[in-house]
Protein backbone atom coordinates (compact mmCIF):
# COMPACT_ATOMS: atom_id res chain seq x y z
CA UNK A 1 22.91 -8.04 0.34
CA UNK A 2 20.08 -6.24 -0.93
CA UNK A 3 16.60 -6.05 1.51
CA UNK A 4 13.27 -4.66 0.49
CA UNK A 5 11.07 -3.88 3.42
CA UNK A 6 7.40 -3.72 2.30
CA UNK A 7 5.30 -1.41 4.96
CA UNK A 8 1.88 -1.15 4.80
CA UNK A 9 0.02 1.74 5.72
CA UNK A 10 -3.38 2.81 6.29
CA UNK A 11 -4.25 6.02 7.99
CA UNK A 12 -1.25 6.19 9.86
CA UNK A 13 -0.48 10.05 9.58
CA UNK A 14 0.53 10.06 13.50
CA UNK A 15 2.72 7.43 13.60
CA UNK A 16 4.36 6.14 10.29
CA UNK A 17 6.92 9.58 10.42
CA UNK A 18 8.74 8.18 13.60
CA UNK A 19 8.79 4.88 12.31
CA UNK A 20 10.44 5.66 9.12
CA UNK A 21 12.66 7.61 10.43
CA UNK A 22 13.94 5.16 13.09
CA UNK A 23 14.31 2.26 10.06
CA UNK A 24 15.53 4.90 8.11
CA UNK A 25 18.70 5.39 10.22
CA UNK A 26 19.02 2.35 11.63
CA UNK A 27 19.85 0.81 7.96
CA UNK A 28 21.44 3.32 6.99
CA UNK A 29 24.37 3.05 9.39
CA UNK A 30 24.03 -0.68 8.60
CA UNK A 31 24.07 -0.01 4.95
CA UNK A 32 27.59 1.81 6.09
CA UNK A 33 28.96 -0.83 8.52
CA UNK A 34 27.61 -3.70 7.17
CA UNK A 35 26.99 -2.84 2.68
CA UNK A 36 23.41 -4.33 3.87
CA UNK A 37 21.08 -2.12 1.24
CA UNK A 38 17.78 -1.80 2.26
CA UNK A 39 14.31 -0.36 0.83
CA UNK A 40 11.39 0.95 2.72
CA UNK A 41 8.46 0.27 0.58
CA UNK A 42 5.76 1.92 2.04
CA UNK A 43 2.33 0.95 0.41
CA UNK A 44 -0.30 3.10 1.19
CA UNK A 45 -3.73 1.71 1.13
CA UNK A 46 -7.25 4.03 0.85
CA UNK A 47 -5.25 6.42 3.19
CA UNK A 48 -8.11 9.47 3.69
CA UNK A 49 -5.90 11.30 6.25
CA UNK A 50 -2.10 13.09 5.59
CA UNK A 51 -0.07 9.58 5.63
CA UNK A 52 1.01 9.99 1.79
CA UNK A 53 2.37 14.41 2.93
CA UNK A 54 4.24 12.55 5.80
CA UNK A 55 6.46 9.94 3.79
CA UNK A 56 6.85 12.03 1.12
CA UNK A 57 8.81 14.82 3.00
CA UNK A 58 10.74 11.71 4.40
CA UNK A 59 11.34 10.67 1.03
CA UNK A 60 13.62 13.89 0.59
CA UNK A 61 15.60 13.34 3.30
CA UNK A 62 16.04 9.10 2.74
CA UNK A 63 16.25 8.05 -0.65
CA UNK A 64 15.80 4.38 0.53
CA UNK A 65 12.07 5.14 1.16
CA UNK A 66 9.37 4.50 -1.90
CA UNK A 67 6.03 5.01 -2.32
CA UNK A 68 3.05 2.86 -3.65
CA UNK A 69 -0.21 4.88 -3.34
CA UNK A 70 -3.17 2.71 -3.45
CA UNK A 71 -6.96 3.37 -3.82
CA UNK A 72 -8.62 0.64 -1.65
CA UNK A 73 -7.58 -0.17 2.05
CA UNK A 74 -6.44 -3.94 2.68
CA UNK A 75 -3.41 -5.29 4.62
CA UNK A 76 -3.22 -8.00 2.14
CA UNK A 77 -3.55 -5.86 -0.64
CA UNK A 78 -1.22 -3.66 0.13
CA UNK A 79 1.78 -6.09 1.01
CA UNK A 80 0.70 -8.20 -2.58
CA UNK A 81 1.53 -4.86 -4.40
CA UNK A 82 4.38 -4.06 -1.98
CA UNK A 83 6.13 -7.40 -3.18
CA UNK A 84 5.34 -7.56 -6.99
CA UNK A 85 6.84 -3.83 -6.84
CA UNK A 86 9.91 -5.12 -4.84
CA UNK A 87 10.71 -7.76 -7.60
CA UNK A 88 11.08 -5.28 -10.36
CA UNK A 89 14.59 -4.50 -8.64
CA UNK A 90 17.20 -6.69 -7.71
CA UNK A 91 16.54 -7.99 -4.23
CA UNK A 92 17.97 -10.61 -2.02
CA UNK A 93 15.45 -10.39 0.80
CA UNK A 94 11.72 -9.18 0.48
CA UNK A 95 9.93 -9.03 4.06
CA UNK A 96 6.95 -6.96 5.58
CA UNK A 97 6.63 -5.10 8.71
CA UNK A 98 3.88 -2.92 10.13
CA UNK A 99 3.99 0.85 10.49
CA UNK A 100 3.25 0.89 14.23
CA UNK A 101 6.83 0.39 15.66
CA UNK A 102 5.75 -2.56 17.80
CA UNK A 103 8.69 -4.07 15.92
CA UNK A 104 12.22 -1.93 16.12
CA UNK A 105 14.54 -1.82 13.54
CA UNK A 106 16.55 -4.00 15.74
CA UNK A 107 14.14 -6.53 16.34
CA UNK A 108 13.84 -6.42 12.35
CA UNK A 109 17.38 -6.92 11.75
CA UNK A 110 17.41 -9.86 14.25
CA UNK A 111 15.50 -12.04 11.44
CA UNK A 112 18.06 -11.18 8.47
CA UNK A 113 20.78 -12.48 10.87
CA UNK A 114 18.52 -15.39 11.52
CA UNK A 115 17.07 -16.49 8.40
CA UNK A 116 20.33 -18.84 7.62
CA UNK A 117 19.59 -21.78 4.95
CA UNK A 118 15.90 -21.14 5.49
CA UNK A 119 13.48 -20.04 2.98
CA UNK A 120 11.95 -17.71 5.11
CA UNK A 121 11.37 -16.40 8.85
CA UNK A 122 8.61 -14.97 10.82
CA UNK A 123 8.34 -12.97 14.19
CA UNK A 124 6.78 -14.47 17.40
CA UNK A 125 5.81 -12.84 19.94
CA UNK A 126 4.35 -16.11 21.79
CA UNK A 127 7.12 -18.23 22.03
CA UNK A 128 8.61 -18.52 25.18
CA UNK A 129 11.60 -16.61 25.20
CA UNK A 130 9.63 -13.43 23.53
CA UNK A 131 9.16 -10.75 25.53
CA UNK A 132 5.79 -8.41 25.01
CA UNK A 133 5.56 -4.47 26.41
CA UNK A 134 3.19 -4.68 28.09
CA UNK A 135 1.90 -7.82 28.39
CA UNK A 136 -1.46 -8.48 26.47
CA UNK A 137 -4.90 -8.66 28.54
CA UNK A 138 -5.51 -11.95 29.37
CA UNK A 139 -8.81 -12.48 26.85
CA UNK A 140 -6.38 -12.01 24.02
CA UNK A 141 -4.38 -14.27 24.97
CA UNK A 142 -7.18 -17.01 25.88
CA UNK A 143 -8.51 -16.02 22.28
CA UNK A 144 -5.85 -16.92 20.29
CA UNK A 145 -5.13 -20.13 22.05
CA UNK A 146 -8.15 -21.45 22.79
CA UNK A 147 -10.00 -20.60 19.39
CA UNK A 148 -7.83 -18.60 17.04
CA UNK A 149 -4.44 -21.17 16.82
CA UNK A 150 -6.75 -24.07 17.17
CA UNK A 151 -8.48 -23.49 13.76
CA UNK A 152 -5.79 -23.00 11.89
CA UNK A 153 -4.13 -26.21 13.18
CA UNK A 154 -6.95 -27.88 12.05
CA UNK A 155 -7.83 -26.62 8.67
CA UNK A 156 -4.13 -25.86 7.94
CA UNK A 157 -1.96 -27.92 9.59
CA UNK A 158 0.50 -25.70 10.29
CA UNK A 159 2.04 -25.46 13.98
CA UNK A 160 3.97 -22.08 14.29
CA UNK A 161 2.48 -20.47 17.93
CA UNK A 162 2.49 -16.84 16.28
CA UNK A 163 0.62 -16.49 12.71
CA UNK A 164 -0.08 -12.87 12.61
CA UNK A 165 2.99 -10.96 14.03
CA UNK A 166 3.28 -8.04 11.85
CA UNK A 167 7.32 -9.06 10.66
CA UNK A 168 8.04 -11.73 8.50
CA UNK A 169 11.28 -11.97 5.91
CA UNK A 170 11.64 -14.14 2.92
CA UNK A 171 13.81 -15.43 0.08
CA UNK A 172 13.17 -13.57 -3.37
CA UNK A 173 12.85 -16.92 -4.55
CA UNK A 174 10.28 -17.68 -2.09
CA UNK A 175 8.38 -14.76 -2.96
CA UNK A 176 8.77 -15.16 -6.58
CA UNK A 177 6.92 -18.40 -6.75
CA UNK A 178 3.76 -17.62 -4.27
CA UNK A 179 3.07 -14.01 -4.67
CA UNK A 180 0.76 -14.94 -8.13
CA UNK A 181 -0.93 -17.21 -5.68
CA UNK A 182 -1.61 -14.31 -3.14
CA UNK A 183 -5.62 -13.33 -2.75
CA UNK A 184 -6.55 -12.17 0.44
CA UNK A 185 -6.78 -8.87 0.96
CA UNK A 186 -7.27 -8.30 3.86
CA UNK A 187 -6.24 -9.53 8.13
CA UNK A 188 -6.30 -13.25 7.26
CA UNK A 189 -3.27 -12.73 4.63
CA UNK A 190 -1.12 -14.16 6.66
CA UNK A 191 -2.49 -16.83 6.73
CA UNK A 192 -2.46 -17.92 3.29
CA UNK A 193 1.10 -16.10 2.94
CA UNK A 194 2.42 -19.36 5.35
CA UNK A 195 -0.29 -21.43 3.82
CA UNK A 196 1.16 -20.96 0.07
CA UNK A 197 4.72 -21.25 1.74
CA UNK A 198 3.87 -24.75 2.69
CA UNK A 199 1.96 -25.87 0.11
CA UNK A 200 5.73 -25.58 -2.15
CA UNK A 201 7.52 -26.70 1.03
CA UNK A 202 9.72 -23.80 1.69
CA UNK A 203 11.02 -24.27 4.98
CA UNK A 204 9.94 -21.49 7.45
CA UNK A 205 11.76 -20.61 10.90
CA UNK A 206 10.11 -18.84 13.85
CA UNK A 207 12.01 -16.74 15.77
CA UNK A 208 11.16 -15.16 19.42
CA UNK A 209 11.00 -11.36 19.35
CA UNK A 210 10.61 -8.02 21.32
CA UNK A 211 7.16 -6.86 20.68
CA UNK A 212 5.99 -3.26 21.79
CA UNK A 213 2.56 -3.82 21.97
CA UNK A 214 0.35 -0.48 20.52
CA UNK A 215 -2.96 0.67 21.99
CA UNK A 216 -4.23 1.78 18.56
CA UNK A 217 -4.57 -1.41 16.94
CA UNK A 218 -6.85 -1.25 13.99
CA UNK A 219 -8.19 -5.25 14.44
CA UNK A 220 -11.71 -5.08 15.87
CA UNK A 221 -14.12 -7.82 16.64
CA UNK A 222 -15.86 -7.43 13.38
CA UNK A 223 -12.47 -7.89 11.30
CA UNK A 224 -11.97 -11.06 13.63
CA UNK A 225 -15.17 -12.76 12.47
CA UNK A 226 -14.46 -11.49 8.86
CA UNK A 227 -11.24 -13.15 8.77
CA UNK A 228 -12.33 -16.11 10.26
CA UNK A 229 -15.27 -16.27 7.63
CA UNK A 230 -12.17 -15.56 5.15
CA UNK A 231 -9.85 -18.54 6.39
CA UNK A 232 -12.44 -21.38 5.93
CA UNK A 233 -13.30 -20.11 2.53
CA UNK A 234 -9.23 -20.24 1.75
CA UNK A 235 -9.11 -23.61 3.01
CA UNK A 236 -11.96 -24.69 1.31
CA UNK A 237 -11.26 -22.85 -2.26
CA UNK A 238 -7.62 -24.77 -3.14
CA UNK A 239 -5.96 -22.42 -5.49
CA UNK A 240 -9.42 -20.56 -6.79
CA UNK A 241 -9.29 -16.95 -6.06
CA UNK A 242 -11.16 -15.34 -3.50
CA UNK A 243 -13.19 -12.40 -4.25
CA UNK A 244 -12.73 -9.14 -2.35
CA UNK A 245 -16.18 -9.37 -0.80
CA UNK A 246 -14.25 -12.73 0.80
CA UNK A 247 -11.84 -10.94 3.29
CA UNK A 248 -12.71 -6.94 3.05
């Protein structure tokens, strides 16, 4: 089985050097034990520090990692280019994670064991047997159940309890068929990722997982209203594109 991991990164000179190398060796052994072949994609987006220097001395020690340098920053973006890349080669399995280690090779692994007869399966870190280190501060969690999860219920209809957990695994067929659909560019990505995954009725598991939760996260308040802003004009569009000015 063949796995390309798509990682995006943005600014993360301090962090993203652990991370690959812990993925890194972790598939490797697999790769030995298990003839599981796995890619680390890392797409860098408007990185303006030394992320790019970082991975690319890691690149001479594990061949598995590759390198998409982009100009402009966006989660979305990135991933978008991180998958059309991955399909040039001959992949089984085409998933995302993000570059901060609050997922763990092993926790990563746990969802290509998992993903069975589905089309695809996502992380959770709310479902009740997940466990989060350390636990979130309570207005988090009050905002994401009493606003954020309620929206997208309504103008979605979709019912998973975690839409945003930074690890998520699909079919190549799945990705094949949605990623020319793909616009956002930015936080609310996900969102249409699962939205485009229903619309063709691929069937998508969620699976409980060990989160390390990072201080450092990069969401602000701002990017929360943006994305918001960004998810009614998804719903709203159908299948017209969004600009960038929609989600940047």
């Amino acid at each position: 089985m063949k796995i390309s991991i798509v990682i995006p990164a943005h600014n993360e000179e301090k962090r993203i050097g652990l991370m690959l190398e812990k993925y890194a060796d972790f598939f490797k052994q697999l790769h030995q034990e298990k003839s599981l072949e796995c890619e680390l994609l890392v797409t860098l987006n408007g990185c303006t520090d030394s992320t790019l220097g970082v991975v690319s001395k890691l690149q001479q020690r594990y061949p598995m990692i590759r390198v998409i340098d982009l100009k402009n920053a966006g989660k979305g973006l990135a991933i978008i280019a991180g998958f059309k890349d991955a399909l040039t080669r001959d992949n089984d399995l085409i998933g995302f994670v993000d570059a901060d280690m609050a997922t763990r090779p092993q926790q990563f692994y746990e969802l290509i064991q998992q993903i069975g007869n589905n089309d695809g399966i996502i992380a959770s870190r709310y479902m009740k047997e997940s466990t989060i280190f350390p636990p979130r501060p309570w207005i988090k969690e009050w905002g994401r159940i009493l606003v954020y999860n309620p929206i997208i219920r309504l103008l979605f209809g979709m019912l998973y309890v975690d839409f945003q957990c930074g690890a998520k695994l699909f079919k190549r067929l799945v990705i094949e068929k949605i990623v020319s659909e793909l616009t956002v560019q930015q936080w609310a990505f996900d969102i249409e990722l699962l939205y485009r995954c229903k619309q063709h009725r691929f069937t998508i598991q969620e699976a409980p997982t060990v989160w390390y939760d990072q201080d450092d996260s990069k969401f602000t308040i701002r990017a929360g209203i943006q994305m918001l802003n960004a998810l009614f004009k998804l719903r709203f569009s159908g299948h017209r594109n969004l600009s960038k000015s929609d989600d940047s």
